[in-house]
N, C-alpha and C. Protein backbone atom coordinates (compact mmCIF):
# COMPACT_ATOMS: atom_id res chain seq x y z
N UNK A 1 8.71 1.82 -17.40
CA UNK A 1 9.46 1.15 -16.34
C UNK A 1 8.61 1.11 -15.07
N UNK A 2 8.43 -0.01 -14.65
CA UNK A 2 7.71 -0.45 -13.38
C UNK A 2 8.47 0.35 -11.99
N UNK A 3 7.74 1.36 -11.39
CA UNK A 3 8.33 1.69 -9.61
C UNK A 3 8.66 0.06 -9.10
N UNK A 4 9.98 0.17 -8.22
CA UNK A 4 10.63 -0.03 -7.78
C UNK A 4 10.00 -0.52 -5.94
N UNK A 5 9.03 -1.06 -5.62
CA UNK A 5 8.45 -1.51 -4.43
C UNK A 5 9.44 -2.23 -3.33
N UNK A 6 10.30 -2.72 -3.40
CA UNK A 6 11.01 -3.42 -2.73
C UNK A 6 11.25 -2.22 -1.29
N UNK A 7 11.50 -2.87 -0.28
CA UNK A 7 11.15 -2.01 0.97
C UNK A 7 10.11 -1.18 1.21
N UNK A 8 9.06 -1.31 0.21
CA UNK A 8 8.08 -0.41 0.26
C UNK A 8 7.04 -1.17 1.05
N UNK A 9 6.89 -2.57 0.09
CA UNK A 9 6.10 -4.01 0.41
C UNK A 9 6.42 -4.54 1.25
N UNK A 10 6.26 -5.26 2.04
CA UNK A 10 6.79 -5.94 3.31
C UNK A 10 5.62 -6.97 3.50
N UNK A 11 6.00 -8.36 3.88
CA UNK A 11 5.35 -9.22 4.08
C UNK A 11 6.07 -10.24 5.34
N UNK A 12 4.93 -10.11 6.66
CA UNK A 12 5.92 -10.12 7.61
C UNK A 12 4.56 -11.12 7.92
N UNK A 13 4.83 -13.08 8.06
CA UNK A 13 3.71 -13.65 8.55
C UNK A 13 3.20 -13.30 9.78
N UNK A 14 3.36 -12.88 10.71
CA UNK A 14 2.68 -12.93 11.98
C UNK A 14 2.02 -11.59 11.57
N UNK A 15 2.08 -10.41 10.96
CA UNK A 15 1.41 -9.30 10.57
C UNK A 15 -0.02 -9.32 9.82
N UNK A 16 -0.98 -9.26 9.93
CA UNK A 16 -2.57 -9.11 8.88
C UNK A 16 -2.61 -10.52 8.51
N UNK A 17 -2.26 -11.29 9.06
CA UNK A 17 -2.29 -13.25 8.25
C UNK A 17 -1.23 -13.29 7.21
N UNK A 18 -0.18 -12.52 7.21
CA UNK A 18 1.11 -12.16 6.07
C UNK A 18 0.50 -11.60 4.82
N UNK A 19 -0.03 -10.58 5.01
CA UNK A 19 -0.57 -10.18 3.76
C UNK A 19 0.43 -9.04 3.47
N UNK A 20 0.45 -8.94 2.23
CA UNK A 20 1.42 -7.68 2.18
C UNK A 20 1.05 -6.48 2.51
N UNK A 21 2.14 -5.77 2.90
CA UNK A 21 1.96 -4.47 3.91
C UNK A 21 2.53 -3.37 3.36
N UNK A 22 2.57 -2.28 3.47
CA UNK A 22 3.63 -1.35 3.61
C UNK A 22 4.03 -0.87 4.54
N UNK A 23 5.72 -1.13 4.41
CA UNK A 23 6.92 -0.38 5.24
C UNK A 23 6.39 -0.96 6.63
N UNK A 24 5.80 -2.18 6.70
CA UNK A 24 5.94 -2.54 7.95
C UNK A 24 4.70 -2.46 8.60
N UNK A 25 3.97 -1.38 7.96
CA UNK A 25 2.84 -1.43 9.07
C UNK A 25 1.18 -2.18 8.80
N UNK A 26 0.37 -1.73 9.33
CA UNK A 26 -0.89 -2.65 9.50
C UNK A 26 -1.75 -2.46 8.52
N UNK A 27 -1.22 -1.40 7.38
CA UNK A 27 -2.06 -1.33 6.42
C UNK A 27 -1.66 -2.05 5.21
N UNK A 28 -2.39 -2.70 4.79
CA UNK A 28 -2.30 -3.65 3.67
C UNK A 28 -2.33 -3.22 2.08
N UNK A 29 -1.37 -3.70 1.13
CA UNK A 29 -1.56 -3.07 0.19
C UNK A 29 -2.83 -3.54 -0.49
N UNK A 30 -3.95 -4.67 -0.36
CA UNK A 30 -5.44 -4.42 -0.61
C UNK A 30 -5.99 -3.41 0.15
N UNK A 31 -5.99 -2.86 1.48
CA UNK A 31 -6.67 -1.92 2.03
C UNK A 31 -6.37 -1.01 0.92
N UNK A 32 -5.78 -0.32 0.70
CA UNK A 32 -5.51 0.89 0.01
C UNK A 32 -6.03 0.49 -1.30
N UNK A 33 -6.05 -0.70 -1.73
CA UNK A 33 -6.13 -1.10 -3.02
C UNK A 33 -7.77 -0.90 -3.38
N UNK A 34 -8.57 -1.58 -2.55
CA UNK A 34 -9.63 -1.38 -1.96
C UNK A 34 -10.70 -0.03 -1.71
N UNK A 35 -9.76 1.24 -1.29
CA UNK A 35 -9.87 2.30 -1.11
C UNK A 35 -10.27 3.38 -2.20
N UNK A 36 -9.19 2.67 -3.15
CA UNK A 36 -8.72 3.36 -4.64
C UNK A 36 -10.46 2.83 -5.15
N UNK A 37 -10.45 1.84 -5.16
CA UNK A 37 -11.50 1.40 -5.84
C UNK A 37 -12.78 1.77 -5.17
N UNK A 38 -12.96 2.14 -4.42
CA UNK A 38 -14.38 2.91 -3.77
C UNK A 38 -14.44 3.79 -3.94
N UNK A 39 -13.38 4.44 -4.95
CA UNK A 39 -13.58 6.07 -5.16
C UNK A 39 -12.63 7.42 -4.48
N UNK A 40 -12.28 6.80 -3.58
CA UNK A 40 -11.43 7.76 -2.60
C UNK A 40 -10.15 8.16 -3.44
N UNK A 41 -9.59 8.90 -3.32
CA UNK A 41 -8.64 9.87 -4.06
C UNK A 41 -7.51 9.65 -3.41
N UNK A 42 -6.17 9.74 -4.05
CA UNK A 42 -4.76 9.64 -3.49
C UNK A 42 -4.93 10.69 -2.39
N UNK A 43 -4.92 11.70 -2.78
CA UNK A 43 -5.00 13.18 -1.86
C UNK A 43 -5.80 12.78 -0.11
N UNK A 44 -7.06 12.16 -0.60
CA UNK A 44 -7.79 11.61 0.56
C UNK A 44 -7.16 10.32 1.33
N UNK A 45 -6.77 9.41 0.84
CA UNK A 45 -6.08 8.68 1.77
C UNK A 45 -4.89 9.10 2.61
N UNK A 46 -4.33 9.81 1.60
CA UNK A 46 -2.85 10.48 2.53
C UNK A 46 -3.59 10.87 3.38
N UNK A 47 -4.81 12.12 3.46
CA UNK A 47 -4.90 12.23 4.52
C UNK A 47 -5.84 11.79 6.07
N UNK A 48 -6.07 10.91 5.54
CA UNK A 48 -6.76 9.75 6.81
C UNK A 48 -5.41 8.75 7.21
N UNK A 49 -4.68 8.82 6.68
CA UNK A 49 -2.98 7.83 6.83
C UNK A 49 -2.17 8.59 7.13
N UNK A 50 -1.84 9.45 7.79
CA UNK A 50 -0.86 10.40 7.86
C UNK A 50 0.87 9.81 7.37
N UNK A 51 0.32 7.90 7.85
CA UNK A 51 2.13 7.70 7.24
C UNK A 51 2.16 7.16 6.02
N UNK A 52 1.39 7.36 5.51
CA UNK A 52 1.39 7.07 3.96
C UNK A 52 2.01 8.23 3.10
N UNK A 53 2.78 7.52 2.24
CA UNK A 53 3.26 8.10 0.96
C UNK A 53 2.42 8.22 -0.43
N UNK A 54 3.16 8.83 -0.73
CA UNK A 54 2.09 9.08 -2.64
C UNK A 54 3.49 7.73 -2.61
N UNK A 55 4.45 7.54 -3.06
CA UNK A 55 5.61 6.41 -3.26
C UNK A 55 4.74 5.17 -2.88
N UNK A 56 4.38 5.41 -1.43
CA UNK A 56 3.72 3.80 -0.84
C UNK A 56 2.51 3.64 -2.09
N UNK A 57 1.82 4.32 -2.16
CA UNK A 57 0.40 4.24 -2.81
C UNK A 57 0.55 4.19 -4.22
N UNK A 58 1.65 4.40 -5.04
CA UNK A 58 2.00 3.88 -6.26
C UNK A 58 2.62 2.32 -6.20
N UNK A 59 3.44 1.90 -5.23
CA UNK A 59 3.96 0.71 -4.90
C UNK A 59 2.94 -0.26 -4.79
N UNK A 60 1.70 0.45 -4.01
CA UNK A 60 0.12 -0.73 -4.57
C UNK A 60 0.38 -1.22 -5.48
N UNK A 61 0.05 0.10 -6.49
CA UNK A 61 -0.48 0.25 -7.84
C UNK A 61 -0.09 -1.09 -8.42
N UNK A 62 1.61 -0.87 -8.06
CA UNK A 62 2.41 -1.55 -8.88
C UNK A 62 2.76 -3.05 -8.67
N UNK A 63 2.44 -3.51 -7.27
CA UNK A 63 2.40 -4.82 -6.87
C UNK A 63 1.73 -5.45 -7.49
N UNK A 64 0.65 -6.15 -7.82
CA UNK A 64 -0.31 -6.84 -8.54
C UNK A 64 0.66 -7.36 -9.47
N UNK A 65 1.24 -6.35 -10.87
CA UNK A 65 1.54 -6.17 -11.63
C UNK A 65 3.11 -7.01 -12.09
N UNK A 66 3.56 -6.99 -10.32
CA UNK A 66 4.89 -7.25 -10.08
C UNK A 66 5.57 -9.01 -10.15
């Protein structure tokens, strides 16, 4: 069963050129997506993001997909 992203994702046009976001803010679910793929670790982004979730950062995962 696919996580459940809805309020997680947010796509607000005047925000990043409407790219999708999480929960509103300026980070994009490619930034993170991006991140993952350079190697950086869940553990490590949480902590350079302090408002990031392990929830938000599976909701990436799972967008593409969605």
């Amino acid at each position: 069963m696919q996580p459940d992203y809805t309020g997680i994702i947010t796509v607000e046009p005047g925000k990043r050129g409407g790219k999708p976001c999480i929960r509103g803010l300026r980070i994009t679910v490619y930034d993170i997506l991006e991140y993952l793929a350079s190697g950086m670790t869940e553990p490590e982004i949480l902590a350079d993001f302090s408002d990031l979730t392990r929830e938000d950062i599976r909701a990436c995962l799972a967008f593409p997909a969605g």
